[in-house]
C-alpha atoms as a PDB file:
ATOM      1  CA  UNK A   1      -3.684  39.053   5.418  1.00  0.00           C
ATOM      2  CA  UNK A   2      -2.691  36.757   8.434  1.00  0.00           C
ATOM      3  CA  UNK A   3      -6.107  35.150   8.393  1.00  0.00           C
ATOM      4  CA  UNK A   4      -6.026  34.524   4.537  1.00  0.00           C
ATOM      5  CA  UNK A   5      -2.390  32.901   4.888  1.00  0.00           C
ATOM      6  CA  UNK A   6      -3.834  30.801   7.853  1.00  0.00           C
ATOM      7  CA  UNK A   7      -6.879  29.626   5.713  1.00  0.00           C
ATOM      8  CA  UNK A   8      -4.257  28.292   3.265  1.00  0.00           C
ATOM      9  CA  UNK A   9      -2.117  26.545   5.681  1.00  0.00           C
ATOM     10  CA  UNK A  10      -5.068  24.833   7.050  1.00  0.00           C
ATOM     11  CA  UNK A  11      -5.880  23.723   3.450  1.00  0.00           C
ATOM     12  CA  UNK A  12      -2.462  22.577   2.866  1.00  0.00           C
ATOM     13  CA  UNK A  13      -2.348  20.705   5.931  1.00  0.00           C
ATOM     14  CA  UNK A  14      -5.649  19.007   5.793  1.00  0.00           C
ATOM     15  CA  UNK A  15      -5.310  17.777   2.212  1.00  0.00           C
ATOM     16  CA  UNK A  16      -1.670  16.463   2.894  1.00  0.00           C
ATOM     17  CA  UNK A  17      -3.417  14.658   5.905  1.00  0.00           C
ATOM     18  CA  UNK A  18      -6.476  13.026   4.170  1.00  0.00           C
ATOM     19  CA  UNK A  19      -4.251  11.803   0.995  1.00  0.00           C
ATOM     20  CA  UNK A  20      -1.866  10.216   3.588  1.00  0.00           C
ATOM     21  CA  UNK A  21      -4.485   8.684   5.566  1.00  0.00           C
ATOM     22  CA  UNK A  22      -6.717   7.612   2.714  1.00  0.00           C
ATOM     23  CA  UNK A  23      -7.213   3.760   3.026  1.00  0.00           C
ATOM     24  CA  UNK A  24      -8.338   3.786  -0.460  1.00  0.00           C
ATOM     25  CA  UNK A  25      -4.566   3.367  -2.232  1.00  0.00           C
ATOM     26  CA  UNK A  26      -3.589   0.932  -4.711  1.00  0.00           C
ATOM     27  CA  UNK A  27      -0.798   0.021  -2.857  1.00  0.00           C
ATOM     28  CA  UNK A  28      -3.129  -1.614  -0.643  1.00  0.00           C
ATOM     29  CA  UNK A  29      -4.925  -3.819  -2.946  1.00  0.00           C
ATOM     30  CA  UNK A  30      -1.459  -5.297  -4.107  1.00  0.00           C
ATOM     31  CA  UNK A  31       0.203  -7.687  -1.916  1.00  0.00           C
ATOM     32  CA  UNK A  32       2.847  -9.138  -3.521  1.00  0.00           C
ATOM     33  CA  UNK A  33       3.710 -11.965  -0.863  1.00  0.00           C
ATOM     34  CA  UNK A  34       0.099 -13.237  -0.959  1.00  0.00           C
ATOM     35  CA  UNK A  35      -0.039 -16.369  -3.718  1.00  0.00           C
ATOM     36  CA  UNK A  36      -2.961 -18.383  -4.101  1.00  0.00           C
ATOM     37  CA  UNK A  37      -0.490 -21.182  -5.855  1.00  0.00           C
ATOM     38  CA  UNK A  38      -0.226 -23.738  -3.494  1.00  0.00           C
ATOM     39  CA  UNK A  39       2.587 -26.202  -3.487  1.00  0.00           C
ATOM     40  CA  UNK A  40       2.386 -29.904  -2.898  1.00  0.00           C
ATOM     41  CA  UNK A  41       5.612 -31.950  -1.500  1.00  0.00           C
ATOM     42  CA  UNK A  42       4.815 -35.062  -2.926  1.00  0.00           C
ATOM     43  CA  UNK A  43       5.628 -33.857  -6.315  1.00  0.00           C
ATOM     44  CA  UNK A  44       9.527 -32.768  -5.623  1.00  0.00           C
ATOM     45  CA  UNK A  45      11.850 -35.148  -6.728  1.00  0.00           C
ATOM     46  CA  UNK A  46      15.617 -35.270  -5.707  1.00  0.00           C
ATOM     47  CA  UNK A  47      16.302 -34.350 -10.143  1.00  0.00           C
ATOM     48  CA  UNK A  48      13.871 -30.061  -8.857  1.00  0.00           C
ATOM     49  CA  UNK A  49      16.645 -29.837  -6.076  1.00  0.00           C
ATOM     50  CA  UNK A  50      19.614 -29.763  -7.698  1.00  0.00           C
END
């Protein structure tokens, strides 16, 4: 009985650690600070500031 509940702990354990660890998230592959819009300050007039 102690050996069976072990076997399941380590289960538990393991699989909590591998999806935590798991480079492969979506999260990841979303960076929402990361533009590829540049911005050129020739174009801003004093009538875009304000």
């Amino acid at each position: 009985m102690k050996t069976k509940f072990n076997l399941y702990l380590l289960a538990a354990v393991s699989s909590i650690l591998f999806v935590s660890c798991n480079p492969d998230s979506i999260a990841d592959e979303d960076n929402p600070y990361e533009t590829e819009q540049g911005l050129d300050k020739k174009e801003i007039t004093d009538q875009d500031l304000g």
